[in-house]
PDB file of N, CA and C in Angstrom:
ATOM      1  N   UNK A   1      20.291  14.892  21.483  1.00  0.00           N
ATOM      2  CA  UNK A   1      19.229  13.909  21.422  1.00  0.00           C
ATOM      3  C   UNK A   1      19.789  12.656  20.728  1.00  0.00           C
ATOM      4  N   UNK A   2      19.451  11.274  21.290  1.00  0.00           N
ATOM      5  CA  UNK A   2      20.060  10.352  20.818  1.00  0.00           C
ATOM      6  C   UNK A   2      19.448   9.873  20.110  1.00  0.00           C
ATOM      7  N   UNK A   3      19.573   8.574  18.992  1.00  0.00           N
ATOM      8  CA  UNK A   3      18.662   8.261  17.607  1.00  0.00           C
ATOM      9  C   UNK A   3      17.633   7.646  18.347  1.00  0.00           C
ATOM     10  N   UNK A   4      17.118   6.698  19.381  1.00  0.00           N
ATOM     11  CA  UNK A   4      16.357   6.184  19.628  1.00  0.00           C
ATOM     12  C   UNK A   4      14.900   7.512  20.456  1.00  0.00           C
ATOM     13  N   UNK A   5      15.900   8.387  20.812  1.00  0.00           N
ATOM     14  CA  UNK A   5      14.975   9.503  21.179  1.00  0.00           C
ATOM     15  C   UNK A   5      14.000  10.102  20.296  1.00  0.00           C
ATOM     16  N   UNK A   6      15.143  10.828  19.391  1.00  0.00           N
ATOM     17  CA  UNK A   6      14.705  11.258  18.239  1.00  0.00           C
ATOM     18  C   UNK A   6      13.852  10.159  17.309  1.00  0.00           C
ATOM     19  N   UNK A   7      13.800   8.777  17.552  1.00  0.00           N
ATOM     20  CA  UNK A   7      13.076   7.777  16.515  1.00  0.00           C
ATOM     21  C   UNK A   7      11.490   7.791  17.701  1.00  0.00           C
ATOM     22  N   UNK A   8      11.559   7.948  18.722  1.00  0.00           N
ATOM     23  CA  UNK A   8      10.513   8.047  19.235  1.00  0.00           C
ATOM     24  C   UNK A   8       9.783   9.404  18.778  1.00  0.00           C
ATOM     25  N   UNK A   9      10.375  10.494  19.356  1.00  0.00           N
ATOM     26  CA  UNK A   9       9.703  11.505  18.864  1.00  0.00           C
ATOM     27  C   UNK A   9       8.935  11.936  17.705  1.00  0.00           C
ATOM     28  N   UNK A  10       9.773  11.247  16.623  1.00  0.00           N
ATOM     29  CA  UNK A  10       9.206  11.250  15.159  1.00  0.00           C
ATOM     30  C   UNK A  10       7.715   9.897  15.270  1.00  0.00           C
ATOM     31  N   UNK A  11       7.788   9.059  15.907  1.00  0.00           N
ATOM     32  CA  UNK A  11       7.466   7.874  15.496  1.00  0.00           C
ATOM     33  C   UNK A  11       6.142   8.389  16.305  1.00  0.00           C
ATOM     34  N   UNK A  12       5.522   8.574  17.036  1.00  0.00           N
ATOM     35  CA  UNK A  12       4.424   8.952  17.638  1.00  0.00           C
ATOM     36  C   UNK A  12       3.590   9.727  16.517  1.00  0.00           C
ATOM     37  N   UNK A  13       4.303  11.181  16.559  1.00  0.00           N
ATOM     38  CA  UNK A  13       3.273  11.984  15.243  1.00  0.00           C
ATOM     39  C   UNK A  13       2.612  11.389  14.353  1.00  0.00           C
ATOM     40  N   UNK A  14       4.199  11.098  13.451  1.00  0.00           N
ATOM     41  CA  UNK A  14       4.139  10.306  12.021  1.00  0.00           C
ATOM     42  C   UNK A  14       2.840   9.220  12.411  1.00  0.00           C
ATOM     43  N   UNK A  15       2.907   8.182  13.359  1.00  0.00           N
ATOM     44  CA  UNK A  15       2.006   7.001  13.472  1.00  0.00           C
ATOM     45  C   UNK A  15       0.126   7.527  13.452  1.00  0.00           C
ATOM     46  N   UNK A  16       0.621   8.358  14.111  1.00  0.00           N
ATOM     47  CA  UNK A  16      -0.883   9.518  14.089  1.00  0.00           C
ATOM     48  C   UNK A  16      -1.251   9.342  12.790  1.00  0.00           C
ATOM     49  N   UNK A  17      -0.217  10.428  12.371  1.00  0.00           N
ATOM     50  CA  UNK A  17      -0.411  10.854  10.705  1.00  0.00           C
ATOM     51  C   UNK A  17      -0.649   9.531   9.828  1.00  0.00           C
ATOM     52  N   UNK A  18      -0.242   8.983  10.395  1.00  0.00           N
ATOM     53  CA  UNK A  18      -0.359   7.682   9.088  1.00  0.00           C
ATOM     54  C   UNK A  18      -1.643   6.755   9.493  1.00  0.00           C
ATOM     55  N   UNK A  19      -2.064   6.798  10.783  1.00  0.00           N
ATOM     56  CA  UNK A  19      -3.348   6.828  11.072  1.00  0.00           C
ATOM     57  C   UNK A  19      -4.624   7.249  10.116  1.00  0.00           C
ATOM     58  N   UNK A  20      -4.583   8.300  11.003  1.00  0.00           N
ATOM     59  CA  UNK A  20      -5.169   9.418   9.947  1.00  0.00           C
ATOM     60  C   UNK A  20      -5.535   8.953   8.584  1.00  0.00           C
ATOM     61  N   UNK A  21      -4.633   9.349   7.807  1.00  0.00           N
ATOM     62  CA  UNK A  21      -4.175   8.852   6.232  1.00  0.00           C
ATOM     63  C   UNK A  21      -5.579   7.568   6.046  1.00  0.00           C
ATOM     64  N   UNK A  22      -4.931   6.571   6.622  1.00  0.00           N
ATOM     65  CA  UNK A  22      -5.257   5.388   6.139  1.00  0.00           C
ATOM     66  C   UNK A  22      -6.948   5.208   6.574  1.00  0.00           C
ATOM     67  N   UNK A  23      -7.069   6.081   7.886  1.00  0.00           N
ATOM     68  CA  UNK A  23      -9.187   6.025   8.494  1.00  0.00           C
ATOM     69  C   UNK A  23      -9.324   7.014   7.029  1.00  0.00           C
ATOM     70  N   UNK A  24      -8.633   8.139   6.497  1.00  0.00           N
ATOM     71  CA  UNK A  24      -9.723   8.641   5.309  1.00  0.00           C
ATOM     72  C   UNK A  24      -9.845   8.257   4.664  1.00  0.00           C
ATOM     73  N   UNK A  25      -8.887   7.649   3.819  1.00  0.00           N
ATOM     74  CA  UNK A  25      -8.777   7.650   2.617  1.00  0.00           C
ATOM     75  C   UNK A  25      -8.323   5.566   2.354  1.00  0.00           C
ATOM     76  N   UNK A  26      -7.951   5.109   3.521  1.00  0.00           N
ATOM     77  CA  UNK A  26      -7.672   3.286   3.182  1.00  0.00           C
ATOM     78  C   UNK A  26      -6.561   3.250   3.083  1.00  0.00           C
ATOM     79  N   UNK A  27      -5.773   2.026   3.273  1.00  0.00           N
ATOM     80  CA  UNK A  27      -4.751   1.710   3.013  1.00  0.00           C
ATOM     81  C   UNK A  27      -3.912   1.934   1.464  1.00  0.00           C
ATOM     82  N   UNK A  28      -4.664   1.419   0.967  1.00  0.00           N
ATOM     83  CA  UNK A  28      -4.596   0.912  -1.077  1.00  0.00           C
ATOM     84  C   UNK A  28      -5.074   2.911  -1.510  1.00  0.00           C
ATOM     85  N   UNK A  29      -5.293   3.881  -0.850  1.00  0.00           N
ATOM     86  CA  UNK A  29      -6.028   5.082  -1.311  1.00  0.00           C
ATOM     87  C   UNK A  29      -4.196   6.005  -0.958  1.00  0.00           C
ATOM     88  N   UNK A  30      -3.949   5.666  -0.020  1.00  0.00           N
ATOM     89  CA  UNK A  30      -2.776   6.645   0.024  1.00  0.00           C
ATOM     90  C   UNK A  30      -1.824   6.043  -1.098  1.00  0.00           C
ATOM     91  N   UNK A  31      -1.927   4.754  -1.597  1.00  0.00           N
ATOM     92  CA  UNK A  31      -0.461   4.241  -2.968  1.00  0.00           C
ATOM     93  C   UNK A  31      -1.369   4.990  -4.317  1.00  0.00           C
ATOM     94  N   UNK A  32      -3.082   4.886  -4.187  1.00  0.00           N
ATOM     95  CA  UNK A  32      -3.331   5.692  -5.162  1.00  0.00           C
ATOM     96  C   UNK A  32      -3.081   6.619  -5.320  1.00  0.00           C
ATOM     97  N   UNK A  33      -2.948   7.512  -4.667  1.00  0.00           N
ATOM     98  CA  UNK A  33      -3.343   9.198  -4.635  1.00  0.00           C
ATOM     99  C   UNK A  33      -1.634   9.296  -5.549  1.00  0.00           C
ATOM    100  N   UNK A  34      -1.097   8.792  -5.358  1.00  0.00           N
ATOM    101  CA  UNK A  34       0.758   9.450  -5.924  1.00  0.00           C
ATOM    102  C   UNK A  34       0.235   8.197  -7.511  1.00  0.00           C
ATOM    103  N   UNK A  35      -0.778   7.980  -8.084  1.00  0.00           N
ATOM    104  CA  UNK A  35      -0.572   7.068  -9.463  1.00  0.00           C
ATOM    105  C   UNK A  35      -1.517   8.328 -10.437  1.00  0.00           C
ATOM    106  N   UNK A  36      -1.804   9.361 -10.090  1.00  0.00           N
ATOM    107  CA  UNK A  36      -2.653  10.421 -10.910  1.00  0.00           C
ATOM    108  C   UNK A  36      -1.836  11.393 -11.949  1.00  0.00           C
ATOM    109  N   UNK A  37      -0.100  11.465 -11.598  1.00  0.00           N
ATOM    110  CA  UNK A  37       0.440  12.479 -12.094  1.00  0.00           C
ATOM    111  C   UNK A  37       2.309  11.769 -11.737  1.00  0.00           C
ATOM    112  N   UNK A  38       2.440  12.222 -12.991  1.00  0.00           N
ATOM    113  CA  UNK A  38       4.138  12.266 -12.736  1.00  0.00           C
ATOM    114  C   UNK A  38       4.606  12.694 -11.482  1.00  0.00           C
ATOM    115  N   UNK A  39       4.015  13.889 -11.133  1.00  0.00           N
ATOM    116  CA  UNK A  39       4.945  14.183  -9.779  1.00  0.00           C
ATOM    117  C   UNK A  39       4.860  13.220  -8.482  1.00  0.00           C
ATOM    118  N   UNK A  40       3.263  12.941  -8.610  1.00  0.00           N
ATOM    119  CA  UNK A  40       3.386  11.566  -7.610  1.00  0.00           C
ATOM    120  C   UNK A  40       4.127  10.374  -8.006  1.00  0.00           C
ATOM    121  N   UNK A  41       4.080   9.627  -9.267  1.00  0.00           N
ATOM    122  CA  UNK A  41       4.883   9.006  -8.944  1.00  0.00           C
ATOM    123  C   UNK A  41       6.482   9.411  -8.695  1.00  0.00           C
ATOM    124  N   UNK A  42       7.228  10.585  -9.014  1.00  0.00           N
ATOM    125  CA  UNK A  42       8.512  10.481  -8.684  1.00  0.00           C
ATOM    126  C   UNK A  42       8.270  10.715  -6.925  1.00  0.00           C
ATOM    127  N   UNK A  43       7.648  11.393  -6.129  1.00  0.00           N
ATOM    128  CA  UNK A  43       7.284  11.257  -4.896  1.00  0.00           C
ATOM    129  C   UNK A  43       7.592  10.014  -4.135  1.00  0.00           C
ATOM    130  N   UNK A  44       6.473   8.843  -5.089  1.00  0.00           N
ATOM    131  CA  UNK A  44       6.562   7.602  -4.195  1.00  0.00           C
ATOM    132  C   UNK A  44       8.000   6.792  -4.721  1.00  0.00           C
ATOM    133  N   UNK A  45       8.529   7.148  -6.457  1.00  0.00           N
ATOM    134  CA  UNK A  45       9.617   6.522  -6.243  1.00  0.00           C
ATOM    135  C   UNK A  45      10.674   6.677  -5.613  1.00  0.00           C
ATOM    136  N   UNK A  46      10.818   8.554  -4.987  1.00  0.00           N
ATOM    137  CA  UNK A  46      11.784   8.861  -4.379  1.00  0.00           C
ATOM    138  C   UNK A  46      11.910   8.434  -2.838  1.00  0.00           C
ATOM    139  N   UNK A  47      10.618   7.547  -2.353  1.00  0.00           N
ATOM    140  CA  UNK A  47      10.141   6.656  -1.128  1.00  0.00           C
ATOM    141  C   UNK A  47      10.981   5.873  -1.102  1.00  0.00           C
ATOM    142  N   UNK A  48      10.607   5.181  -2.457  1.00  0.00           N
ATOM    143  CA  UNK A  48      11.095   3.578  -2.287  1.00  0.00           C
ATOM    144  C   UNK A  48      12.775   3.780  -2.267  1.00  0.00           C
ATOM    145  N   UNK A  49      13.297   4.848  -2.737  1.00  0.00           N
ATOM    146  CA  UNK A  49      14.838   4.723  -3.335  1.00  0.00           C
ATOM    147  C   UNK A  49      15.280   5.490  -1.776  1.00  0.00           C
ATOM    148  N   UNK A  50      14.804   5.939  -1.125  1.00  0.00           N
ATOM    149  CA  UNK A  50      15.050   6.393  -0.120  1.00  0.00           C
ATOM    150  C   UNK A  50      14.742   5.060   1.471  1.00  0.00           C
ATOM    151  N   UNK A  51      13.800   4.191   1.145  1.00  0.00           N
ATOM    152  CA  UNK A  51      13.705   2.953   2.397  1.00  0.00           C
ATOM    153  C   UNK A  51      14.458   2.463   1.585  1.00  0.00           C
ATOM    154  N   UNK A  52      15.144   1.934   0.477  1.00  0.00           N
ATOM    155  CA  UNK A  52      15.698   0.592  -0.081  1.00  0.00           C
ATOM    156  C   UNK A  52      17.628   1.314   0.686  1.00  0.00           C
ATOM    157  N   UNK A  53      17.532   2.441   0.444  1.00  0.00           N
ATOM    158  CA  UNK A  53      18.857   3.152   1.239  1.00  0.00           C
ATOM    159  C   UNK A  53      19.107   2.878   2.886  1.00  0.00           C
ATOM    160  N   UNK A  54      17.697   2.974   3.443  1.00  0.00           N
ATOM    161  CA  UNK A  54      17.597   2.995   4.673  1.00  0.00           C
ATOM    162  C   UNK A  54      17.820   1.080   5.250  1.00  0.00           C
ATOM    163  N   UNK A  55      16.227   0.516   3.949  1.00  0.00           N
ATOM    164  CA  UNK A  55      16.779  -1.218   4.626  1.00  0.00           C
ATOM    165  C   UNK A  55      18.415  -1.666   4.621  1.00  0.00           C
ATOM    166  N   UNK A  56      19.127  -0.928   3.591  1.00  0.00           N
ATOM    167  CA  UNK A  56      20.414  -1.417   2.830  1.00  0.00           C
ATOM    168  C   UNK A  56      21.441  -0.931   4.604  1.00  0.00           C
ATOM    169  N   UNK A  57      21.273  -0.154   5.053  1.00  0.00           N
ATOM    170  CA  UNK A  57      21.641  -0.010   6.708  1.00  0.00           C
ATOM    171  C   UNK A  57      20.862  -0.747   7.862  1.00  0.00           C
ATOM    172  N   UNK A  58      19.567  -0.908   7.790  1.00  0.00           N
ATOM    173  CA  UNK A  58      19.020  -1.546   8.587  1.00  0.00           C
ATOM    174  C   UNK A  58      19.664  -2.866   8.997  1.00  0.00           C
ATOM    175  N   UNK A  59      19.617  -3.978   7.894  1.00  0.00           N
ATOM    176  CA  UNK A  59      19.836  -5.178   7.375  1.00  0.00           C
ATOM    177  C   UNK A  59      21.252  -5.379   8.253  1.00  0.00           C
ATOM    178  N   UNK A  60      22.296  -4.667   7.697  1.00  0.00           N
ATOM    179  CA  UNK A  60      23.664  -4.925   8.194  1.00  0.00           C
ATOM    180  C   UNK A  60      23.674  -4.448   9.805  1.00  0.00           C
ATOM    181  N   UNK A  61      23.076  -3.395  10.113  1.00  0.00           N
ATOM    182  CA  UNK A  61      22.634  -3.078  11.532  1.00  0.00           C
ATOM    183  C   UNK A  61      22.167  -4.431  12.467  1.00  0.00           C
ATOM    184  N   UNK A  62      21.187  -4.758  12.034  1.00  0.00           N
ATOM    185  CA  UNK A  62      20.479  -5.424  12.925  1.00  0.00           C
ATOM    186  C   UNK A  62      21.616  -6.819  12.830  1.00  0.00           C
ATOM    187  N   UNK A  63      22.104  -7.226  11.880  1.00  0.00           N
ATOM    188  CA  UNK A  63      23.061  -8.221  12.184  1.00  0.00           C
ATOM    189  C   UNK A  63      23.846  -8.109  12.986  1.00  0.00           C
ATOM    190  N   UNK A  64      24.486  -7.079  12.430  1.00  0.00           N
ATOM    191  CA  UNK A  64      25.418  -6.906  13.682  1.00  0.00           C
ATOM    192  C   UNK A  64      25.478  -6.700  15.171  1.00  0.00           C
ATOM    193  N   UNK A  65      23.964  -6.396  15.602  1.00  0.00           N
ATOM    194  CA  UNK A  65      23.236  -6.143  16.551  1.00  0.00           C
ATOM    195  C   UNK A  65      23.112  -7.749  17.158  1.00  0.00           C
ATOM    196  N   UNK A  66      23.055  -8.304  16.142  1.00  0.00           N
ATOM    197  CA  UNK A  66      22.198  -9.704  16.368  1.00  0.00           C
ATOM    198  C   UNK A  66      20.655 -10.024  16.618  1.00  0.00           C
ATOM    199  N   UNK A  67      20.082  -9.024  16.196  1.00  0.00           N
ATOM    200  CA  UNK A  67      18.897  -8.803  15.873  1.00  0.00           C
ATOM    201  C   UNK A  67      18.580  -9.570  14.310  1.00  0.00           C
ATOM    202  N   UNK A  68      17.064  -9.602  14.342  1.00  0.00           N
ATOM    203  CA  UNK A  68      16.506 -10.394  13.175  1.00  0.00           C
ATOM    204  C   UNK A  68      16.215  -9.036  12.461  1.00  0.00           C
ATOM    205  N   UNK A  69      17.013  -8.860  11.192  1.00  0.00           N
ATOM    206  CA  UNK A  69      16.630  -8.239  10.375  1.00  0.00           C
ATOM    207  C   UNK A  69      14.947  -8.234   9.312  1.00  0.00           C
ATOM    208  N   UNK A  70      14.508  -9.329   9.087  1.00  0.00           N
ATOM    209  CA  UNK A  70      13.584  -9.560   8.912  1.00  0.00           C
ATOM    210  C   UNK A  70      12.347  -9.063   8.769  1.00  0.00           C
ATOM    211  N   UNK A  71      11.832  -9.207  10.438  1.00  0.00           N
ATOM    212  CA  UNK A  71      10.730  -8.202  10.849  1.00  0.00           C
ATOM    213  C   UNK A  71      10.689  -6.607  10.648  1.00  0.00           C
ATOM    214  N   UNK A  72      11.828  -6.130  10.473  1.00  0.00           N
ATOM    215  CA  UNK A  72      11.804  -4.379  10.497  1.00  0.00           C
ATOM    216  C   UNK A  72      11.824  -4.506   8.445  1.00  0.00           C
ATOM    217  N   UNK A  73      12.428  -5.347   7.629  1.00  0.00           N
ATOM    218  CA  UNK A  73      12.181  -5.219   6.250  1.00  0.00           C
ATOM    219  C   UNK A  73      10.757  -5.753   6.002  1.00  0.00           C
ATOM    220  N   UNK A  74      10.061  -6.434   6.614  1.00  0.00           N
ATOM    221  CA  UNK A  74       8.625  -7.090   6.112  1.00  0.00           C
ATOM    222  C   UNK A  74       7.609  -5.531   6.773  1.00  0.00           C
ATOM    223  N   UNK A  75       8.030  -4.914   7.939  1.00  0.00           N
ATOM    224  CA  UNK A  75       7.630  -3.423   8.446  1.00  0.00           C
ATOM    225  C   UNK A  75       7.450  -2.777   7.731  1.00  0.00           C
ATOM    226  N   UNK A  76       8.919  -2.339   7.138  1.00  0.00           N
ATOM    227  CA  UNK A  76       9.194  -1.317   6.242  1.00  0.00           C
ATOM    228  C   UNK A  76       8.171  -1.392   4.769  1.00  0.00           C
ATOM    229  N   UNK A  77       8.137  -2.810   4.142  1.00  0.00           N
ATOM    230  CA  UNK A  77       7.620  -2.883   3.232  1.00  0.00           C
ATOM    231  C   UNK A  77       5.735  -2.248   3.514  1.00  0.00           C
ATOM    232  N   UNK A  78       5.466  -2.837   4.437  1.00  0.00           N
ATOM    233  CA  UNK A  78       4.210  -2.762   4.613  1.00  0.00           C
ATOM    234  C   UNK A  78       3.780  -1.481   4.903  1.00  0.00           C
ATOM    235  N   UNK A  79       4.501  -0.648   5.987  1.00  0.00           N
ATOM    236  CA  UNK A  79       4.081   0.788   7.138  1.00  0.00           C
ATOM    237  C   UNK A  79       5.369   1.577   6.302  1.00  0.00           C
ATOM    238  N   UNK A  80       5.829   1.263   5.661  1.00  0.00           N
ATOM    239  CA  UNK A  80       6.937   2.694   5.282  1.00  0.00           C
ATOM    240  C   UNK A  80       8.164   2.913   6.581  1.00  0.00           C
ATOM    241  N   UNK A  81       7.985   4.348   6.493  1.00  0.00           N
ATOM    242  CA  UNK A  81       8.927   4.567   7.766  1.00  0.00           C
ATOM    243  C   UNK A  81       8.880   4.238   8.639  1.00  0.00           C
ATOM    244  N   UNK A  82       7.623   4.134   9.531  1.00  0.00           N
ATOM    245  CA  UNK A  82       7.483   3.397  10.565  1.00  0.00           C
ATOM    246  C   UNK A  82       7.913   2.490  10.672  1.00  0.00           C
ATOM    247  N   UNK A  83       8.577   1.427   9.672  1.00  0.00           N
ATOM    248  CA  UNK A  83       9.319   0.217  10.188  1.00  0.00           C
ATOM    249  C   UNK A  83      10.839   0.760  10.593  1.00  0.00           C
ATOM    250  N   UNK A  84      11.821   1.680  10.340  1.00  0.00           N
ATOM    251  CA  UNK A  84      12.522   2.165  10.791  1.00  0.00           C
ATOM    252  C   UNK A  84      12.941   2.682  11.868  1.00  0.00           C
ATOM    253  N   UNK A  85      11.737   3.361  11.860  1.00  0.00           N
ATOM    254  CA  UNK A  85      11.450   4.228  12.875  1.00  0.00           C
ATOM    255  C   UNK A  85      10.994   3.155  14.255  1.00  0.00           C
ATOM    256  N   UNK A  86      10.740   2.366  14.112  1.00  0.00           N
ATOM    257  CA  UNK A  86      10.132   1.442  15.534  1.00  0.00           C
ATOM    258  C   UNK A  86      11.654   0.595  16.077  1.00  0.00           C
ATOM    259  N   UNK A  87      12.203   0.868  14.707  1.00  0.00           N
ATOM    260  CA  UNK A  87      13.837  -0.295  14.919  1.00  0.00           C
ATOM    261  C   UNK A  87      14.830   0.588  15.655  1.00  0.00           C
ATOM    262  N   UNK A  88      14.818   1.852  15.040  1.00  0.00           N
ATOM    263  CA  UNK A  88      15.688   2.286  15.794  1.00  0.00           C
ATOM    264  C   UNK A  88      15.087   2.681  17.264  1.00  0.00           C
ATOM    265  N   UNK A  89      13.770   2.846  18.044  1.00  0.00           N
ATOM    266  CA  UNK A  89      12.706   3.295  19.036  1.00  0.00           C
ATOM    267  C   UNK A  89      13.178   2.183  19.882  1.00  0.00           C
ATOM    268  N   UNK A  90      13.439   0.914  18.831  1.00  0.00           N
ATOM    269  CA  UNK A  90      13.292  -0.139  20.029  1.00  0.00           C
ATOM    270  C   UNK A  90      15.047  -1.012  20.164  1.00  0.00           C
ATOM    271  N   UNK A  91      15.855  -0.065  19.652  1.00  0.00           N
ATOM    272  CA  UNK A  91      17.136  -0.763  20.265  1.00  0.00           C
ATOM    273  C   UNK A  91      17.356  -0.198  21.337  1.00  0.00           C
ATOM    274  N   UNK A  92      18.217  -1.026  22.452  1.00  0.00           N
ATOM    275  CA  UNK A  92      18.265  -0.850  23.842  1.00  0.00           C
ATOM    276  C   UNK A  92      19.794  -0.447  23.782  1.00  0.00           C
ATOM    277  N   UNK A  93      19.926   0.287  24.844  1.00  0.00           N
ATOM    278  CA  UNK A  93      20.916   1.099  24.945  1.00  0.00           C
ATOM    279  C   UNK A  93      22.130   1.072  25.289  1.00  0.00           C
ATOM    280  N   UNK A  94      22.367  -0.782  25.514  1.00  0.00           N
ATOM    281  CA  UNK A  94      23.517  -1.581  25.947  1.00  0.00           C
ATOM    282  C   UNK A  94      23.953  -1.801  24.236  1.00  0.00           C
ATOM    283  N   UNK A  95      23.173  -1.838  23.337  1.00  0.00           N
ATOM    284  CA  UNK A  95      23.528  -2.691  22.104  1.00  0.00           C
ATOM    285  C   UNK A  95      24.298  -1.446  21.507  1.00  0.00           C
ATOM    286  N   UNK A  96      25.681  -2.354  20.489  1.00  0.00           N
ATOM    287  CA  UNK A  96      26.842  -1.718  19.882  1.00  0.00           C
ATOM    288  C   UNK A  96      25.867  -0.643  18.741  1.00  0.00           C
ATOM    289  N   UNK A  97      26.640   0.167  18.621  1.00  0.00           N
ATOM    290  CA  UNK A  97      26.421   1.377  17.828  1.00  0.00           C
ATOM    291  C   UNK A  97      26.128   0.857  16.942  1.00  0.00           C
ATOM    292  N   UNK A  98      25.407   1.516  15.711  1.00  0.00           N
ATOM    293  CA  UNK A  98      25.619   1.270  14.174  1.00  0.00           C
ATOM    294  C   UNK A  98      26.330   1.892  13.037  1.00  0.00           C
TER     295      UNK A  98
END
């Protein structure tokens, strides 16, 4: 399975799921729910230290791609994985590896 396969496959569910999430409970209710207890926050910090790993590849990716890095870090910030996940869904299959 190739990454853009596999970024689709994931990216459908997850988008559900994060759907979901956000009709119960709001946007601003899923950053609450991890501010009640230590373990949430190491949860959401182990998020952020885990996309800041992922933009830190994205960034040099998409340059080199010649793609606008930009839009998939303003993504990421906002939707989480899903900004990843749509970047790698939506590179085309002529463009150089990463």
């Amino acid at each position: 399975m190739n990454k853009r396969t596999l970024a689709i496959t994931l990216l459908i569910p997850f988008s559900i799921l994060t759907l979901y999430a956000v009709w119960q409970v709001g946007y601003i209710g899923i950053f609450d729910y991890h501010r009640h207890s230590p373990a949430g926050w190491q949860v959401f910090a182990d998020l952020v230290v885990a996309l800041i790993l992922v933009l830190s590849w994205l960034i040099a990716d998409a340059k080199r791609k010649g793609r606008n890095p930009w839009i998939w870090v303003a993504l990421t910030l906002t939707l989480g994985s899903i900004g990843p996940l749509l970047y790698l869904a939506t590179t085309k299959d002529g463009e150089k590896a990463g």
